[in-house]
N, C-alpha and C. Protein backbone atom coordinates (compact mmCIF):
# COMPACT_ATOMS: atom_id res chain seq x y z
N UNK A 1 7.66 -1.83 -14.36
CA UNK A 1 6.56 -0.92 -14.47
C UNK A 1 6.20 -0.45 -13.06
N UNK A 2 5.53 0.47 -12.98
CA UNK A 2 5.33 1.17 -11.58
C UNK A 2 4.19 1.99 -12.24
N UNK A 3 3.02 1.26 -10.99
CA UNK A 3 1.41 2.09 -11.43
C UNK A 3 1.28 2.64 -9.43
N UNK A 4 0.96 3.75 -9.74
CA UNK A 4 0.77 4.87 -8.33
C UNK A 4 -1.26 4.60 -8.88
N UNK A 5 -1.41 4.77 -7.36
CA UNK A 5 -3.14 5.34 -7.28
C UNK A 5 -3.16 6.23 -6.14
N UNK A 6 -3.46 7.34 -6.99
CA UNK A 6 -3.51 8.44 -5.59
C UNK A 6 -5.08 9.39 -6.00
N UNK A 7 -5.20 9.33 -4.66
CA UNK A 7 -5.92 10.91 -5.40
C UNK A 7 -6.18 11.99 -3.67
N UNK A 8 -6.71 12.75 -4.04
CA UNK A 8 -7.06 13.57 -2.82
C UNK A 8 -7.75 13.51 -1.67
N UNK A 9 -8.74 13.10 -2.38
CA UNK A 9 -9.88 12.83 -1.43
C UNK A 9 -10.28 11.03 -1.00
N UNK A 10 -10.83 11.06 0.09
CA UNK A 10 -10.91 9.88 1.03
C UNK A 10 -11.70 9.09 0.43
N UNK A 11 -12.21 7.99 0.55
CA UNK A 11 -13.29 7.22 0.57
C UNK A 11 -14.05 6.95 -1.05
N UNK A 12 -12.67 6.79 -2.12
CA UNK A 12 -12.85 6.58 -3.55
C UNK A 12 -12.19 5.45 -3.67
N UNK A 13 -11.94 4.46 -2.80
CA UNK A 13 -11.63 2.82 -3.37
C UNK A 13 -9.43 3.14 -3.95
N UNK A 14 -9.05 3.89 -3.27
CA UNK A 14 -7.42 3.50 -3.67
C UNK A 14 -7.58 2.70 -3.43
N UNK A 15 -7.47 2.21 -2.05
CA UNK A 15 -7.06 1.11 -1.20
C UNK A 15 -7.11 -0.21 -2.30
N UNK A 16 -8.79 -0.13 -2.33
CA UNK A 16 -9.35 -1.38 -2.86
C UNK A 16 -8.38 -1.87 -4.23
N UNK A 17 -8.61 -0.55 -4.91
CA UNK A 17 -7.95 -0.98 -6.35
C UNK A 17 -6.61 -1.03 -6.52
N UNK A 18 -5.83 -0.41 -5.29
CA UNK A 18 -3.95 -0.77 -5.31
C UNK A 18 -4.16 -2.14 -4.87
N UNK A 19 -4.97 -2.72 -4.03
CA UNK A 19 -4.22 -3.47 -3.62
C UNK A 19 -5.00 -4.88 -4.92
N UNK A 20 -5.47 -5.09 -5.37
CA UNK A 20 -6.17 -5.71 -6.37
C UNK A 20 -5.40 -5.31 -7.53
N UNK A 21 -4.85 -4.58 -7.75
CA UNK A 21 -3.31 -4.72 -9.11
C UNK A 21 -2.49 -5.37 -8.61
N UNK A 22 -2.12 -4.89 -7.04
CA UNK A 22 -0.76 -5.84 -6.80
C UNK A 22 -1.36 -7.52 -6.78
N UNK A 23 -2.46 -8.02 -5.85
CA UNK A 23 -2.38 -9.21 -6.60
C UNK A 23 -2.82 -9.83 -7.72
N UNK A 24 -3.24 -9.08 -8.70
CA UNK A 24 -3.38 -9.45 -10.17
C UNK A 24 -1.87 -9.92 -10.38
N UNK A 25 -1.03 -8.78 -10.14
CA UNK A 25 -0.07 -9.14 -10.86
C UNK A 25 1.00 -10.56 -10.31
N UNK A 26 1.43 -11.47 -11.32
CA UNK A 26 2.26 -12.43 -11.04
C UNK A 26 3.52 -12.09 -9.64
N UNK A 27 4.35 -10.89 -9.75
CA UNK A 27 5.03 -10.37 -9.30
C UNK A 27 4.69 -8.83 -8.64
N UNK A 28 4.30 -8.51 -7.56
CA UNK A 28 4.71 -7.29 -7.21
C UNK A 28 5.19 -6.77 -5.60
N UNK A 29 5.36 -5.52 -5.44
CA UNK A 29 6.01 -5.03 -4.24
C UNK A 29 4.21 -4.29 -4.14
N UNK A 30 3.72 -3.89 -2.77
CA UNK A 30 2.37 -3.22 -2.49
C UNK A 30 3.32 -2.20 -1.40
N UNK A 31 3.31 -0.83 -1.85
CA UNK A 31 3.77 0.08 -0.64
C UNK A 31 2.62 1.13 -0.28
N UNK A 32 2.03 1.20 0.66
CA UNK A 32 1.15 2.52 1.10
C UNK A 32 1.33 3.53 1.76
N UNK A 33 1.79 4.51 1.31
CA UNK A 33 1.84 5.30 1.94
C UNK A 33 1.21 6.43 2.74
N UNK A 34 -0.18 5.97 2.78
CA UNK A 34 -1.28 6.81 3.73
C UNK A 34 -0.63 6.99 4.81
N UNK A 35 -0.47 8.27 5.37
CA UNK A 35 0.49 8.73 6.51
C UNK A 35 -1.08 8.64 7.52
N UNK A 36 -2.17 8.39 7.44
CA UNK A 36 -3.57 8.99 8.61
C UNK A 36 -4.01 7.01 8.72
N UNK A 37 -4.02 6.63 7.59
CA UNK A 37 -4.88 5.19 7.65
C UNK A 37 -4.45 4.26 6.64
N UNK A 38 -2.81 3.72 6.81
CA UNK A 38 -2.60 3.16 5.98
C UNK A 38 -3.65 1.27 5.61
N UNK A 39 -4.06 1.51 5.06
CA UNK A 39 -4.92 -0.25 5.74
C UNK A 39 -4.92 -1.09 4.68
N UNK A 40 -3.50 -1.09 3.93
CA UNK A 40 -3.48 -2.30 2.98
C UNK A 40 -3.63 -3.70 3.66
N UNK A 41 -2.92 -3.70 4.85
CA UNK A 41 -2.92 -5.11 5.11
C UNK A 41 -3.93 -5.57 5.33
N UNK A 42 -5.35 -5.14 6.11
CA UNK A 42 -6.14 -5.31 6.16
C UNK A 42 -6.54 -6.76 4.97
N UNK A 43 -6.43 -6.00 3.66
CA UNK A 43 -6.72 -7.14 2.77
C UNK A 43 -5.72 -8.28 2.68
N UNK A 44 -4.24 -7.79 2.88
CA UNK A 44 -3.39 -8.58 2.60
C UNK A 44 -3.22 -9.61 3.73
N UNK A 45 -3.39 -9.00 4.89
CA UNK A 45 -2.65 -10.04 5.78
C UNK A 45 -1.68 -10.58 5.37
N UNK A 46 -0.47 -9.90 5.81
CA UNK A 46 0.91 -10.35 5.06
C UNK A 46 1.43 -11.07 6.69
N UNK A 47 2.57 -11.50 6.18
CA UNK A 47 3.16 -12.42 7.76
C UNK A 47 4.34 -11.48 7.75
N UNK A 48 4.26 -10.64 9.03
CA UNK A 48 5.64 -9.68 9.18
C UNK A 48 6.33 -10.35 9.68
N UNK A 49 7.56 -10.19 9.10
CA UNK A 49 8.93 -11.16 9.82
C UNK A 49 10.02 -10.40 10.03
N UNK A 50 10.01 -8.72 9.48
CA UNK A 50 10.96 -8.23 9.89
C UNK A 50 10.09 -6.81 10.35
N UNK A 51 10.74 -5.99 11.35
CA UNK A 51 10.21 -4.36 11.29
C UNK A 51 11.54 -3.51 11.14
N UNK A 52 11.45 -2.72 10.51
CA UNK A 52 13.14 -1.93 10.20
C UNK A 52 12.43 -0.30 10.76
N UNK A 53 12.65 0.32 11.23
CA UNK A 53 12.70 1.65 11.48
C UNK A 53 12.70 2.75 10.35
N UNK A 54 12.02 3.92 10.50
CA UNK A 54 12.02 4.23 9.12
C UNK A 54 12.21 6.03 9.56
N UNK A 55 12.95 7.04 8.78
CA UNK A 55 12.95 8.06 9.04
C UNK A 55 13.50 8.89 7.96
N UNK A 56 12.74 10.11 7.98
CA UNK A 56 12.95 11.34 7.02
C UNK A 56 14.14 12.26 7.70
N UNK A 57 14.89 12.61 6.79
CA UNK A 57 16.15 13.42 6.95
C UNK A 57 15.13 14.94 7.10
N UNK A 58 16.60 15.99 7.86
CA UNK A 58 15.35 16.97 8.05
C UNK A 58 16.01 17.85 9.35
């Protein structure tokens, strides 16, 4: 299954509520893609152990 929360405008709780499905759920992947303020980790505090480079063709 794959649940997106998007919307347009700023300051309506995505954040809050993506990241509160991903840990509801038993299993999941959390990706954000806010290109201005991504701030999932904020809640997550995840332990980075790898950084990979990332780039758009173009």
């Amino acid at each position: 299954m794959v649940i997106s929360v998007a919307s347009g405008k700023g300051g309506t709780g995505k954040t809050t509520m993506a990241v509160s499905l991903a840990l509801s759920a038993e299993r999941a992947q959390y990706l954000d893609c806010d290109v201005e303020e991504p701030d999932g980790q904020i809640f997550l505090k995840p332990e980075i152990t790898e950084r990979l480079p990332v780039s758009v063709p173009g």
